[in-house]
Protein backbone atom coordinates (compact mmCIF):
# COMPACT_ATOMS: atom_id res chain seq x y z
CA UNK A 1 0.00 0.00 0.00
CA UNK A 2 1.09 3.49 -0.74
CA UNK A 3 1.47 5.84 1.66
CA UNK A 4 -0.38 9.12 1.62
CA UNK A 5 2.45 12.34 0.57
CA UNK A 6 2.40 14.58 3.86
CA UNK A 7 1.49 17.98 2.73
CA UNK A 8 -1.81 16.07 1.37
CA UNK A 9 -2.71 14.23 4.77
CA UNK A 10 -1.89 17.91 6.93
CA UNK A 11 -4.57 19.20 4.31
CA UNK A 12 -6.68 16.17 5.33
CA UNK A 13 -6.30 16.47 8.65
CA UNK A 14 -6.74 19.95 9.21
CA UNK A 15 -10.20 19.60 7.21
CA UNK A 16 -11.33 16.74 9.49
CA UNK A 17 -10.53 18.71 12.57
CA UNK A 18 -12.41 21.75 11.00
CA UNK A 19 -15.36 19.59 10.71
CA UNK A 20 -15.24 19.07 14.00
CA UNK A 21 -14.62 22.77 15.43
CA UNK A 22 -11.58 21.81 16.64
CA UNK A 23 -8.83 24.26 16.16
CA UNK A 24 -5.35 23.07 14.46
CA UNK A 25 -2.70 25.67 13.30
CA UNK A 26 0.51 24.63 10.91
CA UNK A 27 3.55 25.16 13.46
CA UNK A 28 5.81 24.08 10.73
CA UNK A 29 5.64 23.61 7.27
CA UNK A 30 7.59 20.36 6.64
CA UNK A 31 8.44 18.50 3.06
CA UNK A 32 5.42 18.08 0.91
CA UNK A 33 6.23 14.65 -0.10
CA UNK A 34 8.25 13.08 2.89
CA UNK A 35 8.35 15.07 5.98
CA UNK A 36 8.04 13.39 9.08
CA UNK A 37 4.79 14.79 11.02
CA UNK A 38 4.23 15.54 14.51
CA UNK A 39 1.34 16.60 16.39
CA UNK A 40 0.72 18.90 19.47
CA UNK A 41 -2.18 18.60 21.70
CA UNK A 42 -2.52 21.71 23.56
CA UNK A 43 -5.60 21.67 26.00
CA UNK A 44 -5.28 25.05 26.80
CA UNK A 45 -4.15 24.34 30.77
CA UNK A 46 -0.26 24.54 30.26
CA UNK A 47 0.65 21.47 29.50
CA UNK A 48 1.07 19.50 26.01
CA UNK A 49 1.46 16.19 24.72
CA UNK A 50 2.91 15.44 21.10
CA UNK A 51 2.39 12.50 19.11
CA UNK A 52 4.53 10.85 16.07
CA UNK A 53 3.83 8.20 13.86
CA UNK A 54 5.69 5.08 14.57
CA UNK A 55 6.04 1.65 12.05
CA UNK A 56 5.01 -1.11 14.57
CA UNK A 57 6.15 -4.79 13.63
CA UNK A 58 3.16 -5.34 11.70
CA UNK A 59 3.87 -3.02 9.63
CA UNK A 60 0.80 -0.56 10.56
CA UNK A 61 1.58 3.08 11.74
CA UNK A 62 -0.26 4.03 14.94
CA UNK A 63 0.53 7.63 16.74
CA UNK A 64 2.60 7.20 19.51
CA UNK A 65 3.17 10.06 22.27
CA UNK A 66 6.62 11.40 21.80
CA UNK A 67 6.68 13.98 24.76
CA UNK A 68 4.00 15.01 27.09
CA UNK A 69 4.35 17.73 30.18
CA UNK A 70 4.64 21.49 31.02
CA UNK A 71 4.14 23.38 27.60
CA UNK A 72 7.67 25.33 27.64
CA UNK A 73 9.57 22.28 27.62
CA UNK A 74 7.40 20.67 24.82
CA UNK A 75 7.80 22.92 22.86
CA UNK A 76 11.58 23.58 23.70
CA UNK A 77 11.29 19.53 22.45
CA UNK A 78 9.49 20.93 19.43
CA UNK A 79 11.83 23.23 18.52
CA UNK A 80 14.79 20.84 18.90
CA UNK A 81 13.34 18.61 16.35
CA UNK A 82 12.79 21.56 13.91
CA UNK A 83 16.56 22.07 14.01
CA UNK A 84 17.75 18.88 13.74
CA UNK A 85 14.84 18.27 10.60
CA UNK A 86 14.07 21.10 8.92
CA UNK A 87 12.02 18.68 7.02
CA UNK A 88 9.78 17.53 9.64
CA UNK A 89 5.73 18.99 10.23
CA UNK A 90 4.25 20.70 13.53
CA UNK A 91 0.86 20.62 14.15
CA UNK A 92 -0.97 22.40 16.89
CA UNK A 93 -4.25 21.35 17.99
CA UNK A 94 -6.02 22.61 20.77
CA UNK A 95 -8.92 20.79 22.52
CA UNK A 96 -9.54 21.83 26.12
CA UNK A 97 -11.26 18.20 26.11
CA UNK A 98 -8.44 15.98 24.62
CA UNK A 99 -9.82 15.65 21.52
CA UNK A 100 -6.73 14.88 18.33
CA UNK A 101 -8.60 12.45 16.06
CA UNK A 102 -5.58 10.86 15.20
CA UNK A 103 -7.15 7.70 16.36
CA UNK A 104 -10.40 8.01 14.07
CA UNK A 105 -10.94 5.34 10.96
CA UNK A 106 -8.45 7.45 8.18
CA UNK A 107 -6.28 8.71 10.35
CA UNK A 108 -4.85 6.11 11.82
């Protein structure tokens, strides 16, 4: 199965959170085709949590949390990673109530 370019599943996403009322903001604007994406959960209380894809043994791609905590040092994380892959997509969503979709059929 082929996988889905990034700048085309950010679109996607974004949409689907739209739908939803759920705010989502493009951080950083990673490489159309290839760019490793990451995803912030801010819910708006001072802390964040950030997911990344991951290639489990079975070959699927769930979201995985990467960082979660006080929202200075994710985002001191964040920024890290943006230095070291200038390549790489930040997402911000913010959902006092937790909500990311990543988990939703499509997504996934």
């Amino acid at each position: 199965m082929s996988r889905l370019a990034a700048g085309l599943w950010v679109q996607a996403y974004i949409m689907r959170l739209q739908i939803e009322m759920i705010p989502a903001y493009v951080l950083a604007h990673g490489d159309d085709t290839a760019g490793a994406i990451l995803v912030k959960l801010n819910p708006l209380d001072g802390t964040a949590k950030v997911f990344q894809r991951i290639m489990s043994m079975d070959g699927s791609r769930p979201w995985d949390v990467l960082t979660e905590g006080p929202e200075p040092e994710v985002d001191a994380l964040l920024e890290r990673q943006r230095r070291s892959d200038p390549d790489i997509w930040v997402i911000e969503v913010e959902s006092r109530a937790g909500r990311h979709m990543l988990d939703e059929p499509g997504l996934e």
